[in-house]
Every structure is written in structure tokens, then in C-alpha cells.
N, C-alpha and C. Protein backbone atom coordinates (compact mmCIF):
# COMPACT_ATOMS: atom_id res chain seq x y z
N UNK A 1 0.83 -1.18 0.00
CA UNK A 1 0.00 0.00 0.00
C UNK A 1 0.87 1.25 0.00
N UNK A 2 2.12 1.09 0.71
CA UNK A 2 2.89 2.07 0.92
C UNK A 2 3.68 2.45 -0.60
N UNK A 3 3.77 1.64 -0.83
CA UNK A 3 4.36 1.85 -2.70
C UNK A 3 3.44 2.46 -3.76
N UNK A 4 2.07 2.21 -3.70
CA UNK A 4 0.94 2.98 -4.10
C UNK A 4 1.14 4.17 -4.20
N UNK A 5 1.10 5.05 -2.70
CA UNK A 5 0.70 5.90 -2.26
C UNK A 5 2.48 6.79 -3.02
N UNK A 6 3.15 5.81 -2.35
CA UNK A 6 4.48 6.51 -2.92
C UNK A 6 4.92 6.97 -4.56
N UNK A 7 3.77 6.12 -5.43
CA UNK A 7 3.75 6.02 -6.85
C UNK A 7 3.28 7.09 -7.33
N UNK A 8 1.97 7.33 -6.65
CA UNK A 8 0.85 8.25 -6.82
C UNK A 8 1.68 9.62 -6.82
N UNK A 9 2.22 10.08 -5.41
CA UNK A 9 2.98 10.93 -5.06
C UNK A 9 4.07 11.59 -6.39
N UNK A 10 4.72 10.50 -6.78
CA UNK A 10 5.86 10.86 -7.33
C UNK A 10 5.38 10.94 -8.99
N UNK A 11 4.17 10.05 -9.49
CA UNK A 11 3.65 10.53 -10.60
C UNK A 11 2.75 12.13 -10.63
N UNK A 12 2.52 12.38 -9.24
CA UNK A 12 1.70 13.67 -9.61
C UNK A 12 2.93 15.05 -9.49
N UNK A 13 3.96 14.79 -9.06
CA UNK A 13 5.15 15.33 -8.93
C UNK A 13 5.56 15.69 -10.37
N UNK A 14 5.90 14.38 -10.81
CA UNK A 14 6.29 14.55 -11.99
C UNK A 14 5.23 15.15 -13.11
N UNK A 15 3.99 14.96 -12.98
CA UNK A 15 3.17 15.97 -13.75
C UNK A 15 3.63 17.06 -13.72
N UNK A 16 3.53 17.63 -12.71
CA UNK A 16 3.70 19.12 -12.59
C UNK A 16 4.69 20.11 -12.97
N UNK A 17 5.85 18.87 -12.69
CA UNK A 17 7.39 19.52 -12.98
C UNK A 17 7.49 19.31 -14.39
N UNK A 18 6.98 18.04 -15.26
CA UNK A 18 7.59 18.17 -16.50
C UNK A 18 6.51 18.92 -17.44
N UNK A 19 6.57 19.42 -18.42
CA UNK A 19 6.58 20.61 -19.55
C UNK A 19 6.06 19.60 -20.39
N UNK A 20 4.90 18.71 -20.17
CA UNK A 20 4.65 17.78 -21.74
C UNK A 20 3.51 18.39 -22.12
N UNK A 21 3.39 18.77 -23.27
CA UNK A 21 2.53 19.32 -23.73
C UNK A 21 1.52 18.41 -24.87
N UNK A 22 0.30 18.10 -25.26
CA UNK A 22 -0.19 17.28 -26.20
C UNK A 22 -1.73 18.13 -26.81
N UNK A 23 -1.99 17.36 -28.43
CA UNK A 23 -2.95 18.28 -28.69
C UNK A 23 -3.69 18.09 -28.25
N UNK A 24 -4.85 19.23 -28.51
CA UNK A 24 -6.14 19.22 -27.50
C UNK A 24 -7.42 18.04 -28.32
N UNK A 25 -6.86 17.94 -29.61
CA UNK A 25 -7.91 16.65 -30.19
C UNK A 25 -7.36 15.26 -29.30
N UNK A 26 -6.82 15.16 -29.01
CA UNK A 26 -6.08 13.60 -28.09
C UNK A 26 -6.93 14.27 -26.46
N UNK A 27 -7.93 15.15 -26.28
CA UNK A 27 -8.07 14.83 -25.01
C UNK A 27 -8.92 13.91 -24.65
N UNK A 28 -10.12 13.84 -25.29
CA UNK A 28 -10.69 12.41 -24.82
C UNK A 28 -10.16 11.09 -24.48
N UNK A 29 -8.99 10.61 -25.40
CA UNK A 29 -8.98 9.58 -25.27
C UNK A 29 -7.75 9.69 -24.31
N UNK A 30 -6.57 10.89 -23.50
CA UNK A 30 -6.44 10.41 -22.27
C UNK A 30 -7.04 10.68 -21.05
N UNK A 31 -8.37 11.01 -21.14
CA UNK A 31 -9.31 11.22 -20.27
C UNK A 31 -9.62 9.52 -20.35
N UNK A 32 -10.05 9.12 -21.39
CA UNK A 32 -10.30 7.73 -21.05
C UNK A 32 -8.85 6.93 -20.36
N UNK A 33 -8.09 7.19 -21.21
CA UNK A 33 -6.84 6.44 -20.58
C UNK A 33 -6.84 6.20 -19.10
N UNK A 34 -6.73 7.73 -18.43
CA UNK A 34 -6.31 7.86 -17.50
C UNK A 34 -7.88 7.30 -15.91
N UNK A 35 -8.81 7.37 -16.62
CA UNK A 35 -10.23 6.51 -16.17
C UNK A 35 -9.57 5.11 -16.02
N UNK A 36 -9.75 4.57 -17.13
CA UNK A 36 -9.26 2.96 -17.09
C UNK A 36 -8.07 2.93 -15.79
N UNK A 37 -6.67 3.53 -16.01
CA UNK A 37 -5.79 3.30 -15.09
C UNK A 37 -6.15 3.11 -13.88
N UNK A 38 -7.40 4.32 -13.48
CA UNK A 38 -7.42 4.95 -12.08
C UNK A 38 -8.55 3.48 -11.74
N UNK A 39 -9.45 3.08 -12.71
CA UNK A 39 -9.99 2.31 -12.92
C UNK A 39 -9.60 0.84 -12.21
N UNK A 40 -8.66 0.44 -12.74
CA UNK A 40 -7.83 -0.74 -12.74
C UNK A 40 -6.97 -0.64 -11.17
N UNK A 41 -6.54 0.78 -10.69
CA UNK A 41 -5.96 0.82 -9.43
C UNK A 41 -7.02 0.34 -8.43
N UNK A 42 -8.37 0.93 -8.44
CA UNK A 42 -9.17 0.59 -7.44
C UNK A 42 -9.44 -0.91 -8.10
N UNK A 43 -9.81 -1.42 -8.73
CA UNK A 43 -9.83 -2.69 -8.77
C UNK A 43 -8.94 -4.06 -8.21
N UNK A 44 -7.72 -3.56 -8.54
CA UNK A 44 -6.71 -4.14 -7.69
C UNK A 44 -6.27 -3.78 -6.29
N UNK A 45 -6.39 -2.58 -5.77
CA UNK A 45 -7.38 -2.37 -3.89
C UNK A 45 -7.78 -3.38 -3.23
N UNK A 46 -9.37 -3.67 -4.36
CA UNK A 46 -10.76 -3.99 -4.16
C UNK A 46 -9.71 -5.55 -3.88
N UNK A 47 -9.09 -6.09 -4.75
CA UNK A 47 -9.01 -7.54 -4.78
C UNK A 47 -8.04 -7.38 -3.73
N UNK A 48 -6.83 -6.58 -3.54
CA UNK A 48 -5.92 -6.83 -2.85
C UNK A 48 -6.20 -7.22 -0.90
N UNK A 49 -7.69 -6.18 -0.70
CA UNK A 49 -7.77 -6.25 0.54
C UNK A 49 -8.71 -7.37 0.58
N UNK A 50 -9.29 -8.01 -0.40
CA UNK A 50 -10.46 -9.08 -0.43
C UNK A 50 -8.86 -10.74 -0.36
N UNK A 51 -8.03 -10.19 -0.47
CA UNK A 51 -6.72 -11.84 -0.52
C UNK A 51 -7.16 -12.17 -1.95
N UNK A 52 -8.07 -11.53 -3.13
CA UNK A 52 -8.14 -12.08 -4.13
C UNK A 52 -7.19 -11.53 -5.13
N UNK A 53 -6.10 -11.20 -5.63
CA UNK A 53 -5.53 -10.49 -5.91
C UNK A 53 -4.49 -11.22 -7.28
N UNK A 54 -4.59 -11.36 -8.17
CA UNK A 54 -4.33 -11.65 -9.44
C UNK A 54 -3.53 -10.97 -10.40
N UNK A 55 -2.24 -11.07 -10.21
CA UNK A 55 -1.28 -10.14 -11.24
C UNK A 55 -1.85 -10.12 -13.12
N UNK A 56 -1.85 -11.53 -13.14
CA UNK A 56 -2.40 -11.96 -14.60
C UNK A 56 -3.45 -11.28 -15.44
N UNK A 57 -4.46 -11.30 -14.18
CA UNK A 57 -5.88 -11.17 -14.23
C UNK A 57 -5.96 -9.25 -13.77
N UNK A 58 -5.45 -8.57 -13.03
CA UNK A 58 -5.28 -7.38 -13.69
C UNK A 58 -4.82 -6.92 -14.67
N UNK A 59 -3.56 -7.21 -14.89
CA UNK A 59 -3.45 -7.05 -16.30
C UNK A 59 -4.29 -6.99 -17.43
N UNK A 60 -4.64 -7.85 -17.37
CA UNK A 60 -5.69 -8.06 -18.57
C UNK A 60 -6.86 -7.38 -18.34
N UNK A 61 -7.06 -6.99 -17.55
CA UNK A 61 -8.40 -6.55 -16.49
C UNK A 61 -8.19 -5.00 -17.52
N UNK A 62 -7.12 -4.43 -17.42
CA UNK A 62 -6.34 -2.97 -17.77
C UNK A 62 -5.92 -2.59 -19.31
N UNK A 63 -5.52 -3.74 -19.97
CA UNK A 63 -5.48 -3.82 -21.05
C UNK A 63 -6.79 -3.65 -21.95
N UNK A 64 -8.14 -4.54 -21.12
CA UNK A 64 -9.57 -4.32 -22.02
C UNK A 64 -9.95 -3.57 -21.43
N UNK A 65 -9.67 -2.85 -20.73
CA UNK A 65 -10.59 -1.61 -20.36
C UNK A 65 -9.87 -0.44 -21.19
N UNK A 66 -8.59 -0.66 -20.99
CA UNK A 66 -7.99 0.70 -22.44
C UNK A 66 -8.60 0.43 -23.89
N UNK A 67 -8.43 -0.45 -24.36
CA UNK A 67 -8.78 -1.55 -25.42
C UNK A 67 -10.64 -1.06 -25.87
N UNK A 68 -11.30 -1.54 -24.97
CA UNK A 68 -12.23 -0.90 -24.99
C UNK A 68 -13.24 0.78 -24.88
N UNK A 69 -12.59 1.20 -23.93
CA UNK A 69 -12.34 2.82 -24.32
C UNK A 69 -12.00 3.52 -25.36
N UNK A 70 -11.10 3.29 -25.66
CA UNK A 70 -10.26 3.51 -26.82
C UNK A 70 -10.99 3.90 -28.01
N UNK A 71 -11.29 2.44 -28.49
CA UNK A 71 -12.47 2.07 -29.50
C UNK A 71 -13.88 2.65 -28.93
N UNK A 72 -14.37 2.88 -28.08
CA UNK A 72 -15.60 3.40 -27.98
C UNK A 72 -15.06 5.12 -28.36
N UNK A 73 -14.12 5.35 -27.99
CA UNK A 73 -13.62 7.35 -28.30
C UNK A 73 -13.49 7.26 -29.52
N UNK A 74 -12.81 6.08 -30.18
CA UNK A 74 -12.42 6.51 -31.80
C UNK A 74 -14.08 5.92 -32.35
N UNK A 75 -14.79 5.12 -31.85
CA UNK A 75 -15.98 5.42 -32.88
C UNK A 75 -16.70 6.40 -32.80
N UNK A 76 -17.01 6.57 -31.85
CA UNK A 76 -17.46 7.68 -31.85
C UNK A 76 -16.73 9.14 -31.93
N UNK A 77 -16.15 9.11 -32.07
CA UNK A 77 -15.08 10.01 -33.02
C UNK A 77 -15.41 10.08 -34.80
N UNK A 78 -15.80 9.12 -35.15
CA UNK A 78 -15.45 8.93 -36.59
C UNK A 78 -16.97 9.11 -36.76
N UNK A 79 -17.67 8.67 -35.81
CA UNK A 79 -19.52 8.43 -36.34
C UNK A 79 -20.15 10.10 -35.88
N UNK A 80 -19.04 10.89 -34.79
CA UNK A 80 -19.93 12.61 -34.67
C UNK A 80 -20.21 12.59 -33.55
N UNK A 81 -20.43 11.58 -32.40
CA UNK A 81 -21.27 11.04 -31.04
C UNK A 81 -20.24 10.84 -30.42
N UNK A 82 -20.87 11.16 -28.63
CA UNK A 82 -20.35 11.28 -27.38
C UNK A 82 -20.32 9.79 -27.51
N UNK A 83 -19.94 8.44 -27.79
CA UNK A 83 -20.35 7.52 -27.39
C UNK A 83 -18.70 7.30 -26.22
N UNK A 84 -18.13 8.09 -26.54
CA UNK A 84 -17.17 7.79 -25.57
C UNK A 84 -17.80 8.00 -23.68
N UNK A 85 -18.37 8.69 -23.95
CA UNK A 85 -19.23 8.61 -22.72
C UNK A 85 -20.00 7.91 -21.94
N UNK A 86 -19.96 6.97 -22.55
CA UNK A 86 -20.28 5.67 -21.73
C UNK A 86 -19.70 5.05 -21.12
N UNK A 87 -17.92 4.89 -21.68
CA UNK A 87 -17.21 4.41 -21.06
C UNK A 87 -16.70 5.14 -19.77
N UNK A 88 -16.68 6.44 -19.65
CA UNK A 88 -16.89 7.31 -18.46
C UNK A 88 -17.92 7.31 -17.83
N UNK A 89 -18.82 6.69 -18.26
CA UNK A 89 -19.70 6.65 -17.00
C UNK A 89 -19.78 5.12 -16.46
N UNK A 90 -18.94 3.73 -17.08
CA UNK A 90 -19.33 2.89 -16.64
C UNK A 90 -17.99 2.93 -15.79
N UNK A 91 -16.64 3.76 -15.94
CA UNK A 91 -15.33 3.50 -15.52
C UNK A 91 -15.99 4.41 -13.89
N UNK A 92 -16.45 5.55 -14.07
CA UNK A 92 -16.95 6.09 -12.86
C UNK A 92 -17.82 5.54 -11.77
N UNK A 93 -18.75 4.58 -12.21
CA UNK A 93 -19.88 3.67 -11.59
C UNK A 93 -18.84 2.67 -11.09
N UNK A 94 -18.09 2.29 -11.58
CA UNK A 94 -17.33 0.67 -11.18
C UNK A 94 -16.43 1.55 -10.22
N UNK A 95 -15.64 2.93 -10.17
CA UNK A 95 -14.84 3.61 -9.29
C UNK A 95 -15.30 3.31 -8.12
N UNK A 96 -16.52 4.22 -8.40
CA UNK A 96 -17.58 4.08 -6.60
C UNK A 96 -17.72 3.31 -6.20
N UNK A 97 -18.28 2.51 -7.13
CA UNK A 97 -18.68 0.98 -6.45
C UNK A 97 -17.41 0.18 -5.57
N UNK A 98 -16.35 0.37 -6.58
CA UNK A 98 -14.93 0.11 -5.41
C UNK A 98 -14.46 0.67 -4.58
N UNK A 99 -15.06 2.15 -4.32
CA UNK A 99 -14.84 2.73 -3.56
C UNK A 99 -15.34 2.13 -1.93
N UNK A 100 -16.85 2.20 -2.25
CA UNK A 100 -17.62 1.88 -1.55
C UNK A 100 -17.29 0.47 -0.91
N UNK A 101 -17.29 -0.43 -1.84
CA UNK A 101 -16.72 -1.96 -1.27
C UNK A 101 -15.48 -1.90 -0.14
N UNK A 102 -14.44 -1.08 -0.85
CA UNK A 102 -13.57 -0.94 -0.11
C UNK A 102 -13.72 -0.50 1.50
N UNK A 103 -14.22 0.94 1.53
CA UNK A 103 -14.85 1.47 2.77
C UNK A 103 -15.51 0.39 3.70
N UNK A 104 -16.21 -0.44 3.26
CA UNK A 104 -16.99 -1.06 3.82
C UNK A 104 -16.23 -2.11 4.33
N UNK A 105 -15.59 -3.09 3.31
CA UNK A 105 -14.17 -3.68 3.89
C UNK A 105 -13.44 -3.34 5.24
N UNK A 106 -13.16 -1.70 4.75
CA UNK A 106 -12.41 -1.43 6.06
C UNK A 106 -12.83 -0.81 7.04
N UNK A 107 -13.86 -0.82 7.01
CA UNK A 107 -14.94 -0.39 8.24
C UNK A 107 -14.77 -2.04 9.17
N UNK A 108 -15.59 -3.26 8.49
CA UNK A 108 -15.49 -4.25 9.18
C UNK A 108 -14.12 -4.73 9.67
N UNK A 109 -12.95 -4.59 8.67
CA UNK A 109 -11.88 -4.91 9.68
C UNK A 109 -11.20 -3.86 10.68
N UNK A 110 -11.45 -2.85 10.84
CA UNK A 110 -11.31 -1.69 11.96
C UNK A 110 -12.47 -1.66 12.94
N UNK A 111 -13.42 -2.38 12.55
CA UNK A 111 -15.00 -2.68 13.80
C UNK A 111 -14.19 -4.16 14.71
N UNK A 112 -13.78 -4.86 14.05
CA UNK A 112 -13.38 -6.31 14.44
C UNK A 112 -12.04 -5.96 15.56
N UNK A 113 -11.20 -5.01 15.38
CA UNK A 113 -10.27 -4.64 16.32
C UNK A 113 -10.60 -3.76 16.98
């Protein structure tokens, strides 16, 4: 957990300090990008504090969720339609929902001590 937090830290660090600049037509799709990632972190949380926790199986977990995003921004890109917006709202619904699981998780093991 401590490596997380330390990751987090030093990637938002490095945002700030480095000068990368990208066009503004590429923002959707690292808005999706960066969904899926944040996506895939709480997911692996969710499993890590559940002992279910699957290197393999995130992976792949992270790969189709970019994979899928992706392709929902570029069709709808090409067809005129928000359809990328779905995938933001299902990457946001599954956030909470891990959010929530989580909380609840650690409510019962901080009630139990």
C-alpha cells in the first residue's frame, strides 16, 4: 500500500514539474486512458484487501478496459457522437462501487479490532 501511495505521489510530482505538452484533439482519449488506469488501481485495492488479488488477471483486467475505451472514443469520433461517454460513466460507476466496497471492507476490519 505504501508503494501505491508513494507512486501516486511521485507521478503527480512529476506531472507538474515536467513541460509535456499534447494536442487538445487527443483529449478524450487520455481522459479515457487515464479513467481505465485509475480504474484498474481501485480494482486491484478492491481484490488486494479481499486476498483475491491476481497479477495476470489485472493485467488483462487494464489492457480491455484501455482496449475498450479507446475504441468506444475513436468510434465515436469517426460516427460525430459522445459515445465515448459511456465508457466514463461505466469507468466512474465501477470507481464508486470500489470505492464503496472498499470502505466497507475497512470499516469491518477496523469494527473487528
Amino acid at each position: 500500500m505504501l508503494y501505491v501511495i508513494a507512486g501516486l505521489i511521485i507521478g503527480i510530482i512529476a506531472g507538474f514539474k515536467l513541460n509535456i505538452g499534447y494536442n487538445p484533439a487527443f483529449g478524450v482519449y487520455i481522459s479515457l486512458v487515464i479513467l481505465a488506469i485509475i480504474n484498474t488501481i481501485f480494482n486491484v485495492l478492491s481484490d488486494n484487501i479481499k486476498k483475491e488479488i491476481n497479477i495476470l488477471k489485472s493485467g488483462l483486467l487494464l489492457i480491455a478496459d484501455l482496449i475498450f475505451a479507446l475504441l468506444l472514443g475513436y468510434i465515436g469520433e469517426q460516427l460525430g457522437l459522445p459515445i465515448y461517454l459511456a465508457a466514463i460513466f461505466a469507468f466512474g460507476n465501477n470507481i464508486y462501487s470500489n470505492i464503496k466496497s472498499l470502505m466497507d471492507l475497512l470499516i469491518i476490519k477496523f469494527d473487528k479490532e
